[in-house]
PDB file of N, CA and C in Angstrom:
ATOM      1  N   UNK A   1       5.989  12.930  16.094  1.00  0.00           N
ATOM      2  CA  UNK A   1       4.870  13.256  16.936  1.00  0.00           C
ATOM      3  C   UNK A   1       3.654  12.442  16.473  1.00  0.00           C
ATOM      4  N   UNK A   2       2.875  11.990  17.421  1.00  0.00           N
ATOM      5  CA  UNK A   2       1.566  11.411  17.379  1.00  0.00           C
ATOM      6  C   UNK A   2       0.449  11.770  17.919  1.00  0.00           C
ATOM      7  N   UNK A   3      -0.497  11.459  17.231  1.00  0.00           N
ATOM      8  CA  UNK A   3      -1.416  11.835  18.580  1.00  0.00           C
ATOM      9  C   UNK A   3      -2.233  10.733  18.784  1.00  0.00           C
ATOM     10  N   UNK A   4      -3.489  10.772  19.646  1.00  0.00           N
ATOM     11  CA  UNK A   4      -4.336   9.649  19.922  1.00  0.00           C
ATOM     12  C   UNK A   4      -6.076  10.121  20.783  1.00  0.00           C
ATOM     13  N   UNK A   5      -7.074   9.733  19.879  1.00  0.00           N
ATOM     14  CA  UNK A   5      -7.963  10.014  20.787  1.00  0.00           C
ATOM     15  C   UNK A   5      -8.983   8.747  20.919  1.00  0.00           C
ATOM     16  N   UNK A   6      -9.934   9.247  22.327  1.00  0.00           N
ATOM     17  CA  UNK A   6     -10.534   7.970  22.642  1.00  0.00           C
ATOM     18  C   UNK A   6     -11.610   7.829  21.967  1.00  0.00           C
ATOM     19  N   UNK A   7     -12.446   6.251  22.097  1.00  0.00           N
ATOM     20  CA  UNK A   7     -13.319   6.402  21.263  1.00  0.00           C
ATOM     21  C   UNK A   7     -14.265   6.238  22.461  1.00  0.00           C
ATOM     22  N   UNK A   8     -15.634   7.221  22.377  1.00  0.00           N
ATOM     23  CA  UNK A   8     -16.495   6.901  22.983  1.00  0.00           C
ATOM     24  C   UNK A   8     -17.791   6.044  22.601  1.00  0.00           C
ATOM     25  N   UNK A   9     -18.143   5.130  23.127  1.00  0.00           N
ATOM     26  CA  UNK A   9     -19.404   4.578  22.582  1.00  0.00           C
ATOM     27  C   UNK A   9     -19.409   3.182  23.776  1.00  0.00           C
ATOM     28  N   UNK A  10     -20.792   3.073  23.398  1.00  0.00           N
ATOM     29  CA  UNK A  10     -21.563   1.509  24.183  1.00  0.00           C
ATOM     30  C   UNK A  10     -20.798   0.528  23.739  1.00  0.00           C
ATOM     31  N   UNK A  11     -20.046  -0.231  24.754  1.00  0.00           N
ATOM     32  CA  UNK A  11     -19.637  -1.644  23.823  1.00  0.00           C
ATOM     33  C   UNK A  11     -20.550  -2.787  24.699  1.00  0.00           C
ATOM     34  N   UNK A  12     -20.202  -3.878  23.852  1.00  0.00           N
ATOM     35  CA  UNK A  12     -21.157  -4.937  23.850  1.00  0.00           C
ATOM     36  C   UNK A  12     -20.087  -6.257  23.462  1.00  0.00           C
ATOM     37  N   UNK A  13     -20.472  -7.304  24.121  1.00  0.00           N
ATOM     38  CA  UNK A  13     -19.581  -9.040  23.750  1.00  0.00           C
ATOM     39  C   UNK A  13     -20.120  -8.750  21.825  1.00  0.00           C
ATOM     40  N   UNK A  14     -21.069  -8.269  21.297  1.00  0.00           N
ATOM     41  CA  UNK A  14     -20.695  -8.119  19.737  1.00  0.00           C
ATOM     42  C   UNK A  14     -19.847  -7.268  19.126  1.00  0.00           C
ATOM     43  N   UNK A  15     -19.942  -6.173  19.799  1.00  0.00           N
ATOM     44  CA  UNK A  15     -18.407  -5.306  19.425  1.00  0.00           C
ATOM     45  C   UNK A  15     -17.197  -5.775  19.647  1.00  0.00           C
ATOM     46  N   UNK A  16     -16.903  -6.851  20.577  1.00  0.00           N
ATOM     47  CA  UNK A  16     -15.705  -7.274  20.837  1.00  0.00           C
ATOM     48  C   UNK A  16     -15.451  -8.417  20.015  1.00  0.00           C
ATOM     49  N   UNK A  17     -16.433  -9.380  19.463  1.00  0.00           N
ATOM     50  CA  UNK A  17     -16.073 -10.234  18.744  1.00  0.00           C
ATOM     51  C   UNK A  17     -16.295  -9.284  17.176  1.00  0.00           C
ATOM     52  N   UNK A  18     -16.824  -8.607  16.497  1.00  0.00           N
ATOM     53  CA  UNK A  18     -16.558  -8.079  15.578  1.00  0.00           C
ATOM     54  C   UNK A  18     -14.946  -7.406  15.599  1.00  0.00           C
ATOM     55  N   UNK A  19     -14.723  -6.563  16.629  1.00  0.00           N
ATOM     56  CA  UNK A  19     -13.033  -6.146  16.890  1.00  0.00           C
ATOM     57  C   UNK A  19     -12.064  -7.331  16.715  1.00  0.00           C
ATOM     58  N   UNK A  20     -12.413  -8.873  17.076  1.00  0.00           N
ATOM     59  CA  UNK A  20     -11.406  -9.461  16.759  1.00  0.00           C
ATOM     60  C   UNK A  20     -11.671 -10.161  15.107  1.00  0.00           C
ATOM     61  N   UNK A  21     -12.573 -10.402  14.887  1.00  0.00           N
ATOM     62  CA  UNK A  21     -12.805 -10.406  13.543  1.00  0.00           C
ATOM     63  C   UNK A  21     -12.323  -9.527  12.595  1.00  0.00           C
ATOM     64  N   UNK A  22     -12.412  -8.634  13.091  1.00  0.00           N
ATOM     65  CA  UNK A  22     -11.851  -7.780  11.988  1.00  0.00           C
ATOM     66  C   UNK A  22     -10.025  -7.146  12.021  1.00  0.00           C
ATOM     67  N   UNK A  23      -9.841  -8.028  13.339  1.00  0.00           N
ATOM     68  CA  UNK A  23      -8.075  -7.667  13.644  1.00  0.00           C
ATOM     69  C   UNK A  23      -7.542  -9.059  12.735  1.00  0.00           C
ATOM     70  N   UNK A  24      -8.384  -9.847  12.913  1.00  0.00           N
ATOM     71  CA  UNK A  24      -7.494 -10.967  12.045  1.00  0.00           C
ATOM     72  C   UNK A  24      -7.508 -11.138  11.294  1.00  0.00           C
ATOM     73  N   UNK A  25      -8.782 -10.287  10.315  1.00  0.00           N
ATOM     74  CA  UNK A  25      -8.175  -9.864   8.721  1.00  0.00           C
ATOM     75  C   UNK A  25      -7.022  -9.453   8.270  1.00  0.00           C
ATOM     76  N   UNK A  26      -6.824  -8.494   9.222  1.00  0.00           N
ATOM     77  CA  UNK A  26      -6.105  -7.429   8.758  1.00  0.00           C
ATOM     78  C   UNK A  26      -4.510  -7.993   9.597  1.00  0.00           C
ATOM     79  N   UNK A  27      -4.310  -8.413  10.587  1.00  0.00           N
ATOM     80  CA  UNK A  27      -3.278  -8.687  10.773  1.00  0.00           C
ATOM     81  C   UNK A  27      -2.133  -8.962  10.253  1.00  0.00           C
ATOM     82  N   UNK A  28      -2.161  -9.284   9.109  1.00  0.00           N
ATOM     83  CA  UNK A  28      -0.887  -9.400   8.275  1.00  0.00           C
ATOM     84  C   UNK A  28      -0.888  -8.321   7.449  1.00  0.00           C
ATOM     85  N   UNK A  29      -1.293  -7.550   7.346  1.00  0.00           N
ATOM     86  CA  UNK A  29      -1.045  -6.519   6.749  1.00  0.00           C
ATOM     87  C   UNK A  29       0.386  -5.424   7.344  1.00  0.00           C
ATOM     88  N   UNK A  30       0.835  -4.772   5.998  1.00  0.00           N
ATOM     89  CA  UNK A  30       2.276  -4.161   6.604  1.00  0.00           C
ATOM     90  C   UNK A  30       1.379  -2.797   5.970  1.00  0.00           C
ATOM     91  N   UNK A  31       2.522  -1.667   6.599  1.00  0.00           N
ATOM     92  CA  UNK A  31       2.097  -0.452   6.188  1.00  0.00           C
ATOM     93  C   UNK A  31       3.060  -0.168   4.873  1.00  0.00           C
ATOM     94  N   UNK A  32       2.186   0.405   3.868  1.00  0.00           N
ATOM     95  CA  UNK A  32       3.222   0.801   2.672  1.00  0.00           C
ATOM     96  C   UNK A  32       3.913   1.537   2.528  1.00  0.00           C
ATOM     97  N   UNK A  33       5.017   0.636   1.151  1.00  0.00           N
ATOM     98  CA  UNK A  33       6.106   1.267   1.126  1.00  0.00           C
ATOM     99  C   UNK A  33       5.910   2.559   0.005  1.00  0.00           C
ATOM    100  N   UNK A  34       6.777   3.083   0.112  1.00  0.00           N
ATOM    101  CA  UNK A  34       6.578   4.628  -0.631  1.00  0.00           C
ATOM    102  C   UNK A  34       5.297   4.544  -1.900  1.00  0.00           C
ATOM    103  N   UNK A  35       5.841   3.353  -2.604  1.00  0.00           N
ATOM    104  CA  UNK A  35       5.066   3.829  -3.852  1.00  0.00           C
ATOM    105  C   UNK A  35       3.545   3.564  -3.365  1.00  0.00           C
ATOM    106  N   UNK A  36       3.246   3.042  -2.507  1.00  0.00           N
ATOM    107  CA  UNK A  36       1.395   2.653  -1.935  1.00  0.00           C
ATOM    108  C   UNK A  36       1.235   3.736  -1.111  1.00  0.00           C
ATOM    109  N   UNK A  37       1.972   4.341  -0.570  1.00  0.00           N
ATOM    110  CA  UNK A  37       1.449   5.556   0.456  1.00  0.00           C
ATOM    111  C   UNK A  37       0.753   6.168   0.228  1.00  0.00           C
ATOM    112  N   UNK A  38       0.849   6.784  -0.886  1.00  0.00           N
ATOM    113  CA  UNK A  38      -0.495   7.864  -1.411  1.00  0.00           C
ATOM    114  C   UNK A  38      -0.873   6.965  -2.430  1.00  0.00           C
ATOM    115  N   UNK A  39      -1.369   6.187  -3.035  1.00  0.00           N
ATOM    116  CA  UNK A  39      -1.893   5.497  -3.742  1.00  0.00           C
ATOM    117  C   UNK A  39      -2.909   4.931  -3.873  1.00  0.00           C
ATOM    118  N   UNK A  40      -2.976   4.368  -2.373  1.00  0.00           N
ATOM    119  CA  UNK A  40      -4.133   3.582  -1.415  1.00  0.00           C
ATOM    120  C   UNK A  40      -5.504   4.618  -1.414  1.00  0.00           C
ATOM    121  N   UNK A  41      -4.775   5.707  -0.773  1.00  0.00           N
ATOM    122  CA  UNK A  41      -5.906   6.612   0.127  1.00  0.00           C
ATOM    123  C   UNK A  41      -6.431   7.626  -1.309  1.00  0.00           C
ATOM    124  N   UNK A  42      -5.510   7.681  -2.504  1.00  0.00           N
ATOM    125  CA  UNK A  42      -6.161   8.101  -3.664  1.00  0.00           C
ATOM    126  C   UNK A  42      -6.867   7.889  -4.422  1.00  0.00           C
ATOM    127  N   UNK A  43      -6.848   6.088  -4.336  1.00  0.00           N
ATOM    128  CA  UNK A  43      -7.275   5.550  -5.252  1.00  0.00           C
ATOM    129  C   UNK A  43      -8.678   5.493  -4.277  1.00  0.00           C
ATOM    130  N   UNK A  44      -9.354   5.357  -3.273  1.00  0.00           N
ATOM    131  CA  UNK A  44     -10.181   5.385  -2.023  1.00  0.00           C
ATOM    132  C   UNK A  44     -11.106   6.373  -2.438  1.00  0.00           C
ATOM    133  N   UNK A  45     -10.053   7.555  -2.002  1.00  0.00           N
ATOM    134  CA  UNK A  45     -10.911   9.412  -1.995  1.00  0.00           C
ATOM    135  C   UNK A  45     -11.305   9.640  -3.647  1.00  0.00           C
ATOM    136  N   UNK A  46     -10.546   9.391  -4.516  1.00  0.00           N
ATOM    137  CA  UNK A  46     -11.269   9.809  -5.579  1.00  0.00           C
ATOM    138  C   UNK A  46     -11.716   9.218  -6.574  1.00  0.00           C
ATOM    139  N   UNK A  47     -11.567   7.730  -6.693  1.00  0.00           N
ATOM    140  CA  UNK A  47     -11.861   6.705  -6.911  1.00  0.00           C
ATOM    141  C   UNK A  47     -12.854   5.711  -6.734  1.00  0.00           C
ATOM    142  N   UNK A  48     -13.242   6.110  -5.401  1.00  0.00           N
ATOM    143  CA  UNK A  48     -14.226   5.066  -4.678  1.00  0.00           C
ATOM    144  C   UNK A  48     -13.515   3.534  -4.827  1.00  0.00           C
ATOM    145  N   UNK A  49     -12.229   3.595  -5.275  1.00  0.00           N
ATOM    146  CA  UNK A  49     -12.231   1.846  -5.129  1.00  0.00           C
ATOM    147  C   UNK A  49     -11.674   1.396  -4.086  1.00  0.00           C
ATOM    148  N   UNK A  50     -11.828   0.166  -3.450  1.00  0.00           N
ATOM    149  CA  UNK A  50     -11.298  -0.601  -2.722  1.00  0.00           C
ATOM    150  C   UNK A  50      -9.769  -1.148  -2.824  1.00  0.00           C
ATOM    151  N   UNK A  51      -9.015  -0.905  -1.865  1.00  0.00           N
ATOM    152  CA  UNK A  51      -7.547  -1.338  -2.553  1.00  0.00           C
ATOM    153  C   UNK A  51      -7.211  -2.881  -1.807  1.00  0.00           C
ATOM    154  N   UNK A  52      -6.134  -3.452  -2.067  1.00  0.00           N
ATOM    155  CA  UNK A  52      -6.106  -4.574  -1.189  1.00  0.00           C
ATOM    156  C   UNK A  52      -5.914  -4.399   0.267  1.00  0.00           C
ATOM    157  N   UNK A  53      -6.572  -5.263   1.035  1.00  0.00           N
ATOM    158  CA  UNK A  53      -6.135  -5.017   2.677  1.00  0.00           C
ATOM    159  C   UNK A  53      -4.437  -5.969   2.954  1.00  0.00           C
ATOM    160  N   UNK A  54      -3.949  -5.998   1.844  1.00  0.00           N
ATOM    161  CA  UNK A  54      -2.371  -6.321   2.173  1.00  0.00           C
ATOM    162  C   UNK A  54      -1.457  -4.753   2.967  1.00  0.00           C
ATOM    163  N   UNK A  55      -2.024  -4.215   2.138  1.00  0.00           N
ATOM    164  CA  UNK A  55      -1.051  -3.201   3.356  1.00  0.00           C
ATOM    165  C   UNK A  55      -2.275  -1.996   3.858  1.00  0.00           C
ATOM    166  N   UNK A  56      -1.739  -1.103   4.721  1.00  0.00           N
ATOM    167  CA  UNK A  56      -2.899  -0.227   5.442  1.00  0.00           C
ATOM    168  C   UNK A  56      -1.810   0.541   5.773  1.00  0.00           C
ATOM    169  N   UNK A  57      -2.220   1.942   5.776  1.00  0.00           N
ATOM    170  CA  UNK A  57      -2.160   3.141   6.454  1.00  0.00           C
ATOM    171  C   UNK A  57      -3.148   3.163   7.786  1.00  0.00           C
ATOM    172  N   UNK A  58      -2.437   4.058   9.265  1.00  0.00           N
ATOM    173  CA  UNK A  58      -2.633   3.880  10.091  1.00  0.00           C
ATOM    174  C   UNK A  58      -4.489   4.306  10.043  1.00  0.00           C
ATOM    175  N   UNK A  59      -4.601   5.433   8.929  1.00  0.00           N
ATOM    176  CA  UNK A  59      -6.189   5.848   9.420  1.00  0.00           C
ATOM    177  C   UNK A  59      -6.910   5.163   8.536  1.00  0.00           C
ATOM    178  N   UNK A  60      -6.493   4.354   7.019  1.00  0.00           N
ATOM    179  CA  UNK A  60      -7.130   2.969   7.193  1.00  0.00           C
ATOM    180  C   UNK A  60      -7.928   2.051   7.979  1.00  0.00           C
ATOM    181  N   UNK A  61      -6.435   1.769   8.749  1.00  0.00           N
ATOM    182  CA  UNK A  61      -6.913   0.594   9.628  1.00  0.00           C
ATOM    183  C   UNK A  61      -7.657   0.876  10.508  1.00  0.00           C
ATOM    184  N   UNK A  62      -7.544   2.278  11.217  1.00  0.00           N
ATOM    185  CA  UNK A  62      -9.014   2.686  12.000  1.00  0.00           C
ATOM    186  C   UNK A  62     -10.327   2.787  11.002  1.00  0.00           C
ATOM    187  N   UNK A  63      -9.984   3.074   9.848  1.00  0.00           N
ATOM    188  CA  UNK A  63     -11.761   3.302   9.029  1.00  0.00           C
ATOM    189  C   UNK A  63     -12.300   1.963   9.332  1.00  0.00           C
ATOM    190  N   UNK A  64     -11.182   0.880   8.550  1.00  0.00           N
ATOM    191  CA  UNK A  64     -11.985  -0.414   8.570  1.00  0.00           C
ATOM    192  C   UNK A  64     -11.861  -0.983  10.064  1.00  0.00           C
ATOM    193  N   UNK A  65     -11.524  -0.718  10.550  1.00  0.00           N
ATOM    194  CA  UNK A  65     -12.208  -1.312  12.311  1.00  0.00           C
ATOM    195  C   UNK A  65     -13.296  -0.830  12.694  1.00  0.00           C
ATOM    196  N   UNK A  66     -13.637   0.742  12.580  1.00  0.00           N
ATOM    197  CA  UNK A  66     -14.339   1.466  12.326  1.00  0.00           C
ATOM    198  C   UNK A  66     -16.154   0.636  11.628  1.00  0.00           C
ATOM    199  N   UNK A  67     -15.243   0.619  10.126  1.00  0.00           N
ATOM    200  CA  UNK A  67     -16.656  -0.063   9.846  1.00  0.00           C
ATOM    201  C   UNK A  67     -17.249  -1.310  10.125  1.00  0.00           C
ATOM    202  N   UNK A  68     -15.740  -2.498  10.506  1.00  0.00           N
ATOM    203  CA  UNK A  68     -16.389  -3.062  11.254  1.00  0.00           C
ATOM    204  C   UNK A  68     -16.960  -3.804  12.415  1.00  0.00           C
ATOM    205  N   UNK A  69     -16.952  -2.595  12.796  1.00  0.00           N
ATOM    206  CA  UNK A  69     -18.111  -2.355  14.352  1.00  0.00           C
ATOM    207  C   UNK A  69     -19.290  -1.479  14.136  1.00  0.00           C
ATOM    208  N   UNK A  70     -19.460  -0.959  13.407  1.00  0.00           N
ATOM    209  CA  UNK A  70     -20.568  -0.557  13.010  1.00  0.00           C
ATOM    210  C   UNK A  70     -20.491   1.033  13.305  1.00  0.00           C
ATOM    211  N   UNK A  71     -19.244   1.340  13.612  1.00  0.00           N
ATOM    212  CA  UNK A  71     -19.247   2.610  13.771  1.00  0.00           C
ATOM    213  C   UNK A  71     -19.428   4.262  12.783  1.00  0.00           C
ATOM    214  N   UNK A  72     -18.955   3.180  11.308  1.00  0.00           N
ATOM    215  CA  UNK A  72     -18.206   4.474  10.464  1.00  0.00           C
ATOM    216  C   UNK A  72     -19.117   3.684   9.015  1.00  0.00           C
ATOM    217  N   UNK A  73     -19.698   4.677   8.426  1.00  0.00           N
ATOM    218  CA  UNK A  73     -20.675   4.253   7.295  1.00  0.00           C
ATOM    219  C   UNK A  73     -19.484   3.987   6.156  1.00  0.00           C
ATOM    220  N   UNK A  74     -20.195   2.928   5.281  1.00  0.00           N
ATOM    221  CA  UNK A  74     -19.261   1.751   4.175  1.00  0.00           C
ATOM    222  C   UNK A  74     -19.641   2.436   3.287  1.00  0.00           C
ATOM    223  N   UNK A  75     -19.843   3.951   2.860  1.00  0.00           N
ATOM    224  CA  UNK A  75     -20.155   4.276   1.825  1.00  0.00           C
ATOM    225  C   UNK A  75     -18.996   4.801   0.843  1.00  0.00           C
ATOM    226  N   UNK A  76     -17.999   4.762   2.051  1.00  0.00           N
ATOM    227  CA  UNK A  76     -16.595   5.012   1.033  1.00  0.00           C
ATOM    228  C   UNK A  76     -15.755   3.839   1.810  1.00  0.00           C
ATOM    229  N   UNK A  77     -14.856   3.494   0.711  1.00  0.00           N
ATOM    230  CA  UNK A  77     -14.125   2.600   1.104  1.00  0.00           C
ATOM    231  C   UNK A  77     -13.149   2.919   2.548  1.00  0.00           C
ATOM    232  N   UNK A  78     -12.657   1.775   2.859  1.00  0.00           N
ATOM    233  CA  UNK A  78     -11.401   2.200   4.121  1.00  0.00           C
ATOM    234  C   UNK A  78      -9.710   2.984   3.737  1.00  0.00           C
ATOM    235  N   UNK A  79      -9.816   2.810   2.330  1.00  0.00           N
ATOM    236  CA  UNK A  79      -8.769   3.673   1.975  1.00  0.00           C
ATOM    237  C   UNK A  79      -8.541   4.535   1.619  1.00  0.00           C
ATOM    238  N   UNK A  80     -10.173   5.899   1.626  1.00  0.00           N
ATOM    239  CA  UNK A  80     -10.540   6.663   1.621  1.00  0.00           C
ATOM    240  C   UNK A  80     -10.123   7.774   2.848  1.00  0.00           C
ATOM    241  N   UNK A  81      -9.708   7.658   3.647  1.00  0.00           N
ATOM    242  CA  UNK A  81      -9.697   7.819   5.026  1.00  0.00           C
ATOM    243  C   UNK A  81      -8.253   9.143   4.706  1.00  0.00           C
ATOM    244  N   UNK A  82      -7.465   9.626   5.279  1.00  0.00           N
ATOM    245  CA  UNK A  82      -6.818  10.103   5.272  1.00  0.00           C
ATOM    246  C   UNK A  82      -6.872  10.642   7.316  1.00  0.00           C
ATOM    247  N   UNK A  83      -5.202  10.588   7.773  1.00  0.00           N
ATOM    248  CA  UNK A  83      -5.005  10.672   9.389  1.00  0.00           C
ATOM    249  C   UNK A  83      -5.791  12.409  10.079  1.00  0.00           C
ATOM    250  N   UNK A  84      -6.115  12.960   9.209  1.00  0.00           N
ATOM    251  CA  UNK A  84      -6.802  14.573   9.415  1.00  0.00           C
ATOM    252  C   UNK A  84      -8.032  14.027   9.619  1.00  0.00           C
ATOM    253  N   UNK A  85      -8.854  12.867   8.781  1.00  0.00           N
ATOM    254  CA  UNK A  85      -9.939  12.828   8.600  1.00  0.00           C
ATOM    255  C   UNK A  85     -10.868  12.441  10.528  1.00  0.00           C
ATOM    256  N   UNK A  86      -9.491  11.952  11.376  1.00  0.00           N
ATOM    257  CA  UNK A  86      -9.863  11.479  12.482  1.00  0.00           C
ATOM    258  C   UNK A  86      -9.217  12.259  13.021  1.00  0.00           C
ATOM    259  N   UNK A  87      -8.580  13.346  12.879  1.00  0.00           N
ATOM    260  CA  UNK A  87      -7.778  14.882  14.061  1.00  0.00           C
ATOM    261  C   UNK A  87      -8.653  15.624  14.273  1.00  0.00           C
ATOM    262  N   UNK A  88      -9.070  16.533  15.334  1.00  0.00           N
ATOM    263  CA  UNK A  88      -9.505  17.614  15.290  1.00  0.00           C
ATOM    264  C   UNK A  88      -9.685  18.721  14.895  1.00  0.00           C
ATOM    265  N   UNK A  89      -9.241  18.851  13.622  1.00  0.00           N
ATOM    266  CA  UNK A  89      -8.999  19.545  12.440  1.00  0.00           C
ATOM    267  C   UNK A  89     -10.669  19.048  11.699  1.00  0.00           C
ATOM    268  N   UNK A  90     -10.587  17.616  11.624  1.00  0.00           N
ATOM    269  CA  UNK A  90     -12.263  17.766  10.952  1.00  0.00           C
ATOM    270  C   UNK A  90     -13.147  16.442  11.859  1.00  0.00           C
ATOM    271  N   UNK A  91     -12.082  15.851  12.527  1.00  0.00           N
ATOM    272  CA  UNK A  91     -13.051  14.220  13.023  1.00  0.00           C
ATOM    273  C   UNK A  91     -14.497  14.071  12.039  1.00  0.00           C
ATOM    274  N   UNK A  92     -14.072  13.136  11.431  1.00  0.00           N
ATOM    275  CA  UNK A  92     -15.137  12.076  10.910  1.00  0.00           C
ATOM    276  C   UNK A  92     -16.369  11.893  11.744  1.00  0.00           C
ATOM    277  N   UNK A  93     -17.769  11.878  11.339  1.00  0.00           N
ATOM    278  CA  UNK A  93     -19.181  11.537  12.117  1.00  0.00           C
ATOM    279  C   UNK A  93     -18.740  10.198  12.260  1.00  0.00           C
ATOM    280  N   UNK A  94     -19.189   9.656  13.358  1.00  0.00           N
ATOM    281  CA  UNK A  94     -19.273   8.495  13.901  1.00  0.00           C
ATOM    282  C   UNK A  94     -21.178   7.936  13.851  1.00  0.00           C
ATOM    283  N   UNK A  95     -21.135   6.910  13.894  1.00  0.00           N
ATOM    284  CA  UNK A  95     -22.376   6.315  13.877  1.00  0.00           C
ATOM    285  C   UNK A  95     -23.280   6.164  15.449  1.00  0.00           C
ATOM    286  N   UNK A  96     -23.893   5.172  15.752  1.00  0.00           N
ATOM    287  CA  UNK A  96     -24.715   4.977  17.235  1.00  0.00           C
ATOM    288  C   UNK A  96     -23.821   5.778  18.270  1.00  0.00           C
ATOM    289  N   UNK A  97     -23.911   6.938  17.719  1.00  0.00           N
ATOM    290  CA  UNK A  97     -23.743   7.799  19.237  1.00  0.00           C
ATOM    291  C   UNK A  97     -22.617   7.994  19.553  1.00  0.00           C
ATOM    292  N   UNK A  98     -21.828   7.124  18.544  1.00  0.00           N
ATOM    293  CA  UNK A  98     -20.313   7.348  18.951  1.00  0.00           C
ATOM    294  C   UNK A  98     -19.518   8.377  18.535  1.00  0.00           C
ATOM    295  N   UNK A  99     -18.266   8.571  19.810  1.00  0.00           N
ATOM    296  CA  UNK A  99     -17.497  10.054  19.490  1.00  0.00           C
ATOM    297  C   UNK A  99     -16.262   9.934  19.598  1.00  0.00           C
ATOM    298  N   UNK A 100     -15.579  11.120  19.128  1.00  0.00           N
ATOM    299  CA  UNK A 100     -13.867  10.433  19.326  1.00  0.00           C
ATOM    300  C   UNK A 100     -13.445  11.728  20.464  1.00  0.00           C
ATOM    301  N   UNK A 101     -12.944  11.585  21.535  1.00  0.00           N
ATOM    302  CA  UNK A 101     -12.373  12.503  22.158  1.00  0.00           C
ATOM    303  C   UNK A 101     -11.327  13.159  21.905  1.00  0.00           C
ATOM    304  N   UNK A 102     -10.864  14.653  22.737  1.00  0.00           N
ATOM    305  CA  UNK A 102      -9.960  15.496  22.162  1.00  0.00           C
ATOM    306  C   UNK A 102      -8.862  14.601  21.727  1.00  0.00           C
ATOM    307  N   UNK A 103      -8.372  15.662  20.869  1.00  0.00           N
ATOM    308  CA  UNK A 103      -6.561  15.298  20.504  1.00  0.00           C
ATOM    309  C   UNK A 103      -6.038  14.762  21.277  1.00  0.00           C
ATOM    310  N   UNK A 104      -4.848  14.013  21.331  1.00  0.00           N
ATOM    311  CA  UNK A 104      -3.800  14.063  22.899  1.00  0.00           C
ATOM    312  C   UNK A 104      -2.322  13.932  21.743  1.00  0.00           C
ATOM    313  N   UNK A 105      -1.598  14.939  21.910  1.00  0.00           N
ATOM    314  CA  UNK A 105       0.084  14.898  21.538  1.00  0.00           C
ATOM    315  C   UNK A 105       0.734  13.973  22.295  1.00  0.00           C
ATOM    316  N   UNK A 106       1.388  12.679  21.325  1.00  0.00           N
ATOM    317  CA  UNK A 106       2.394  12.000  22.067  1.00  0.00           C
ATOM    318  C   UNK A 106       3.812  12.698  21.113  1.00  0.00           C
ATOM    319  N   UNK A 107       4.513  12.826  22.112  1.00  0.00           N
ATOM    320  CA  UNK A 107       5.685  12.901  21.421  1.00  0.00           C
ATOM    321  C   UNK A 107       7.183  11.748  21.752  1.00  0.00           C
ATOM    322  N   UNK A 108       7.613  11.582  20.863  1.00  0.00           N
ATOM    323  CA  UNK A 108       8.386  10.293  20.841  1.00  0.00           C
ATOM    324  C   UNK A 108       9.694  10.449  21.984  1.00  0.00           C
ATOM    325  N   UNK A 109       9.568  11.915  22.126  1.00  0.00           N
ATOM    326  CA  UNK A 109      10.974  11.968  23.379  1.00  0.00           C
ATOM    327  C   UNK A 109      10.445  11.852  24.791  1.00  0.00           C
ATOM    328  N   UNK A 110       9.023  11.695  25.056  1.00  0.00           N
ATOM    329  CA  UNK A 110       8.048  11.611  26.439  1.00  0.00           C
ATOM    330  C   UNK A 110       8.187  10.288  26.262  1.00  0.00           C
ATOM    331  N   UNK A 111       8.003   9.335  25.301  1.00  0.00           N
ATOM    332  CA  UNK A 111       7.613   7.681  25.538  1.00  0.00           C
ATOM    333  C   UNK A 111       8.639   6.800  25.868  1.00  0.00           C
TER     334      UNK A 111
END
């Protein structure tokens, strides 16, 4: 099961070239294998450190898209993030006004 929500906010030709700027950082990045799974987002949350952008977890890669567009404050790293932190359980503050809309359940036997 997945879920997915929208993002609301003003975009602008600078949000879109920051969005691809910041996809082609990250583009080669794979998602980790067991031993980085919790590693990343630990070393992030209680750590404050930065881990490599070689691999990403999915709410990673939204923090740092996130931050850069200017949406999500750089005061903790992107591997800080954990997938609750963007559910409706707590959604993360967003910056200029921006919001994330409800939940939506995908489930893998609908797709």
């Amino acid at each position: 099961m997945f879920a997915i929500k929208h993002l609301h906010t003003d975009r602008n030709e600078k949000m879109f070239a920051d969005f691809n700027k910041a996809i082609k950082e990250v583009h080669y990045a794979k998602l980790p294998d067991t031993a980085h799974e919790m590693k990343n987002p630990v070393e992030g949350r209680f750590f404050n450190k930065q881990t490599p952008l070689d691999t990403m977890f999915c709410s990673e890669l939204v923090a740092y898209t996130y931050m850069n567009l200017g949406l999500l404050t750089k005061t903790h790293p992107s591997n800080s993030y954990f997938p609750i932190d963007f559910s409706d359980k707590l959604s993360v503050s967003l910056l200029k006004r921006a919001w994330l809309g409800n939940e939506m359940i995908l489930k893998m036997e609908n797709l």
